[in-house]
C-alpha atoms as a PDB file:
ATOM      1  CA  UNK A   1     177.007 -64.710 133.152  1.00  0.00           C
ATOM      2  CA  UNK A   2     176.532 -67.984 131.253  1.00  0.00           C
ATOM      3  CA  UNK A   3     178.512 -70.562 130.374  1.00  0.00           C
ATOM      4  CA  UNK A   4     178.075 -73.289 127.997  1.00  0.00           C
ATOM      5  CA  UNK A   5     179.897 -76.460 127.921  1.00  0.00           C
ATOM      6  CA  UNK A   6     181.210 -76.881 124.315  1.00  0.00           C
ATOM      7  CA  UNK A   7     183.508 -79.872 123.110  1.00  0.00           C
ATOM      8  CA  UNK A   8     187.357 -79.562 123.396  1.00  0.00           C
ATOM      9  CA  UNK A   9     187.118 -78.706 119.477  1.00  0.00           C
ATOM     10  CA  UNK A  10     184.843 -76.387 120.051  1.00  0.00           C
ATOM     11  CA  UNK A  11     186.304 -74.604 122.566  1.00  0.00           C
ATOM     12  CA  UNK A  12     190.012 -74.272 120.918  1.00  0.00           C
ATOM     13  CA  UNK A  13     187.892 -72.769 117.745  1.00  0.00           C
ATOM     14  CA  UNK A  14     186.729 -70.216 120.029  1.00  0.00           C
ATOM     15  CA  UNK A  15     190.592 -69.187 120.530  1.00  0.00           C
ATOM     16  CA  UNK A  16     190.713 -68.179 116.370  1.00  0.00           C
ATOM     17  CA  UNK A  17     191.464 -64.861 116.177  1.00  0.00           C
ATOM     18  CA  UNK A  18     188.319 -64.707 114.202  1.00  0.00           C
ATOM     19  CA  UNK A  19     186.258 -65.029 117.163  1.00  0.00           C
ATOM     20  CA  UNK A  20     187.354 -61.392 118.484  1.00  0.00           C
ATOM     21  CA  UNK A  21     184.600 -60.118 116.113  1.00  0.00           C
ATOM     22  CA  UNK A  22     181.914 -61.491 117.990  1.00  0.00           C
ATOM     23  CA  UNK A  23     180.204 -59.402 120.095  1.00  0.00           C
ATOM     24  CA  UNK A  24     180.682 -60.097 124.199  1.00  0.00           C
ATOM     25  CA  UNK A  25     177.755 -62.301 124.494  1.00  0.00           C
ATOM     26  CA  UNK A  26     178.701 -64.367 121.649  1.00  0.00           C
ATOM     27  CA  UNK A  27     176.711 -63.323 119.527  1.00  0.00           C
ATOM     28  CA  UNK A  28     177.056 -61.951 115.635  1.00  0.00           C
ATOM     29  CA  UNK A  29     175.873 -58.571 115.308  1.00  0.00           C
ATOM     30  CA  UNK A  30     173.119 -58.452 112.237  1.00  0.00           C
ATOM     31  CA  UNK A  31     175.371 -56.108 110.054  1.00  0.00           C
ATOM     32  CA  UNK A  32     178.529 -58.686 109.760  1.00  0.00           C
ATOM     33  CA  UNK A  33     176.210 -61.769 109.537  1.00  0.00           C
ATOM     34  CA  UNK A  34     176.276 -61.696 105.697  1.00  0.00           C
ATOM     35  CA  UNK A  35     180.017 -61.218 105.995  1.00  0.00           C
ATOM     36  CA  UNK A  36     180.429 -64.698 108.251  1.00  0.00           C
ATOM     37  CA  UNK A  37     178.311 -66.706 105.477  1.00  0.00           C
ATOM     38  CA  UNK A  38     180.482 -65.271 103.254  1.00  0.00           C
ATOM     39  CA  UNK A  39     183.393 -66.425 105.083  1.00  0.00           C
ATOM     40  CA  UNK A  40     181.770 -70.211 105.840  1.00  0.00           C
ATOM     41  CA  UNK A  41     181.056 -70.644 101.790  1.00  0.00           C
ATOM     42  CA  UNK A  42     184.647 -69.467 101.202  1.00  0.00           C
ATOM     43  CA  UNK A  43     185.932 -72.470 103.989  1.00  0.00           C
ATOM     44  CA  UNK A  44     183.611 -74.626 102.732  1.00  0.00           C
ATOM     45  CA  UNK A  45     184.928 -74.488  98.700  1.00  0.00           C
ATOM     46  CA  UNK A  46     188.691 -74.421 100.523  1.00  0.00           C
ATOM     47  CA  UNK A  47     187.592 -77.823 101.954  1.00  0.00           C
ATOM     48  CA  UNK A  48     186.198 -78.915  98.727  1.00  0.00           C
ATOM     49  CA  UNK A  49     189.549 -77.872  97.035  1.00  0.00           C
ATOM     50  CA  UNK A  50     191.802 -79.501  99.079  1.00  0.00           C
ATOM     51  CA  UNK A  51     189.473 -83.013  98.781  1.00  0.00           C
ATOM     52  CA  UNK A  52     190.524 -82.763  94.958  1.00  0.00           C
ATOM     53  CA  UNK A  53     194.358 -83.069  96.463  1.00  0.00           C
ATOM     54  CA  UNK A  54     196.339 -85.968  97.082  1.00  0.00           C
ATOM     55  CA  UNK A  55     195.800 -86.714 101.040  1.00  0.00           C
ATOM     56  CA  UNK A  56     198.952 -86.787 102.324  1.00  0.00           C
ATOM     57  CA  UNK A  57     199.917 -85.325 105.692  1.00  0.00           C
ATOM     58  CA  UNK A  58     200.005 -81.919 104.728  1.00  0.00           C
ATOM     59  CA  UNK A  59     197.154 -82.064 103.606  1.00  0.00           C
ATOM     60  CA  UNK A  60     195.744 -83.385 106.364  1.00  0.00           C
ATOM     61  CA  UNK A  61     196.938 -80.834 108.379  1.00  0.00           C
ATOM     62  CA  UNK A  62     195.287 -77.976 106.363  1.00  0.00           C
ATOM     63  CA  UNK A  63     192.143 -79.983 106.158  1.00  0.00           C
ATOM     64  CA  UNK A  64     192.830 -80.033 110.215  1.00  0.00           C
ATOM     65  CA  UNK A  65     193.234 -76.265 110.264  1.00  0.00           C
ATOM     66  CA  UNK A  66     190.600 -75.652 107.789  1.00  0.00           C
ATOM     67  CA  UNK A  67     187.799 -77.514 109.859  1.00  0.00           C
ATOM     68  CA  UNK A  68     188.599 -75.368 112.780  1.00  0.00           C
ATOM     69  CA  UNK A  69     188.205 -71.970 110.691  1.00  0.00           C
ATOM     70  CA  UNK A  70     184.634 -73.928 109.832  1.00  0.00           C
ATOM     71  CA  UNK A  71     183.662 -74.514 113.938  1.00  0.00           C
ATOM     72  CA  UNK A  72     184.607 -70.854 114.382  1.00  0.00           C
ATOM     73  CA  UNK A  73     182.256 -69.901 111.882  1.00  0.00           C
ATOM     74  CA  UNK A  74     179.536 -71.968 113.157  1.00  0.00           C
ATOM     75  CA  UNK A  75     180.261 -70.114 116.855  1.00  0.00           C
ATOM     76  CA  UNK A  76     180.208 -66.709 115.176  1.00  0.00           C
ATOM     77  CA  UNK A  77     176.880 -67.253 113.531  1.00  0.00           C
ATOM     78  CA  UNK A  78     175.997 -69.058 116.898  1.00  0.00           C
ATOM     79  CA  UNK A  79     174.531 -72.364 115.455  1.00  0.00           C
ATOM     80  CA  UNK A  80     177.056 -74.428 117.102  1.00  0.00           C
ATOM     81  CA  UNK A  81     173.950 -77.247 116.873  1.00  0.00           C
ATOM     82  CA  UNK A  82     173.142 -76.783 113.078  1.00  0.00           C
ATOM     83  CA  UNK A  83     172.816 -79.974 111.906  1.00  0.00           C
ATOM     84  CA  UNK A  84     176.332 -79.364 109.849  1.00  0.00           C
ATOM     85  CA  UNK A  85     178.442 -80.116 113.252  1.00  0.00           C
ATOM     86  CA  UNK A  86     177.833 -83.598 113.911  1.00  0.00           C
ATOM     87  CA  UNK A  87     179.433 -83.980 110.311  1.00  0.00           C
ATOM     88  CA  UNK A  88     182.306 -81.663 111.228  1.00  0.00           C
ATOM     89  CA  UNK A  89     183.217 -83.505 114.042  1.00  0.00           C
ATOM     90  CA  UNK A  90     183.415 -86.606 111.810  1.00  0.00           C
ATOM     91  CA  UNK A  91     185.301 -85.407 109.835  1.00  0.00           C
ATOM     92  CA  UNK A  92     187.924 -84.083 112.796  1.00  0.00           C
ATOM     93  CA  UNK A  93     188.239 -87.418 114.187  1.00  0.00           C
ATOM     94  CA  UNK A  94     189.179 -88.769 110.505  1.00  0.00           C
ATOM     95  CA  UNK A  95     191.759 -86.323 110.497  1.00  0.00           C
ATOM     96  CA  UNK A  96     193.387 -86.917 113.761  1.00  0.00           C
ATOM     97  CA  UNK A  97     193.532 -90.743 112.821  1.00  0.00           C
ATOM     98  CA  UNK A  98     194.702 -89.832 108.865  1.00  0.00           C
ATOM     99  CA  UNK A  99     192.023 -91.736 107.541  1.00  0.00           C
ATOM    100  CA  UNK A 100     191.983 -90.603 104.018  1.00  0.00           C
ATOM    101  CA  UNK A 101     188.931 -92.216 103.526  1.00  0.00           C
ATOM    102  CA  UNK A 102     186.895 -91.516 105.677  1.00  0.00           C
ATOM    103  CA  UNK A 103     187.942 -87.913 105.453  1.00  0.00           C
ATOM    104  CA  UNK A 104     186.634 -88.091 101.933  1.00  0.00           C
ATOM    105  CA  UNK A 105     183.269 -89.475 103.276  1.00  0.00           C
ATOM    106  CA  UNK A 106     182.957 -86.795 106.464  1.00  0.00           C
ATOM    107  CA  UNK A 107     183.862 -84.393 104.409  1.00  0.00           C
ATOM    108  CA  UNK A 108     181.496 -84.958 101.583  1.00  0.00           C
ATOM    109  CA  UNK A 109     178.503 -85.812 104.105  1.00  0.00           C
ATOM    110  CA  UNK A 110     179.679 -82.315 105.620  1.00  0.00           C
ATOM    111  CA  UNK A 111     179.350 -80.470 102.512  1.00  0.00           C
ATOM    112  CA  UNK A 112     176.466 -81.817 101.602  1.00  0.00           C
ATOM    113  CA  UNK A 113     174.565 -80.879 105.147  1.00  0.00           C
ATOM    114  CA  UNK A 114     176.439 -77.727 104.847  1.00  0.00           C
ATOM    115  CA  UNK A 115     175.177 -76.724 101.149  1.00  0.00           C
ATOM    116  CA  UNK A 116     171.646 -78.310 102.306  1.00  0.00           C
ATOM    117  CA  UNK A 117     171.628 -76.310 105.658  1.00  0.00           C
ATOM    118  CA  UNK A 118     173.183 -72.577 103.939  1.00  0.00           C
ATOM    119  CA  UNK A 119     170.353 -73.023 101.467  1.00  0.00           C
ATOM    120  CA  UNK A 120     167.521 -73.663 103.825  1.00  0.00           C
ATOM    121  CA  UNK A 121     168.892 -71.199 106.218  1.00  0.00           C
ATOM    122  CA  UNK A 122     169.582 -67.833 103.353  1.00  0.00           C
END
């Protein structure tokens, strides 16, 4: 058996409940790959949604919760190095210190590597 060393956020994403529908060697069977791009598009206008909202700390906190729904997404389709996660981390840390702007800017640079990367990569 492998193991991979993942960072901490990483590795609490992998405790979703969304990661029981990877298969046991953590990977995404071919049949529900369309259905996890699906489901990162769908996170990824939630973020951009929530960005339109006043950032208070409830928002922060869905924007929290929200970014880890987008790491497990990233494990599922097993691109945990796409260049989308250095963003997503960003924008994690901005979070955790309520940095409303820098969440906008994370968030936007995420976006934008994420619509750049689902684009070059469907």
């Amino acid at each position: 058996m492998k193991v991979h060393l993942l960072p901490v956020s990483l590795t609490v994403a992998m405790m979703s409940p969304a990661m029981t529908i990877a298969s046991p060697a953590g990977k995404t069977p071919c049949h529900s790959l369309h259905a996890v791009v699906m489901q990162l598009s769908v996170h990824n206008q939630s973020l951009q949604q929530l960005l339109s909202a006043p950032l208070d700390s409830a928002t922060f906190r869905l924007i929290d919760e929200l970014s880890y729904q987008l790491e497990s997404d990233l494990l599922l389709l097993g691109t945990t190095a796409s260049p989308v996660a250095a963003p997503l981390e960003s924008l994690h840390q901005a979070v955790e210190h309520e940095d409303g702007n820098a969440v906008l800017v994370h968030a936007t640079a995420y976006l934008s590597a994420a619509q750049r990367w689902l684009g070059e990569s469907a």
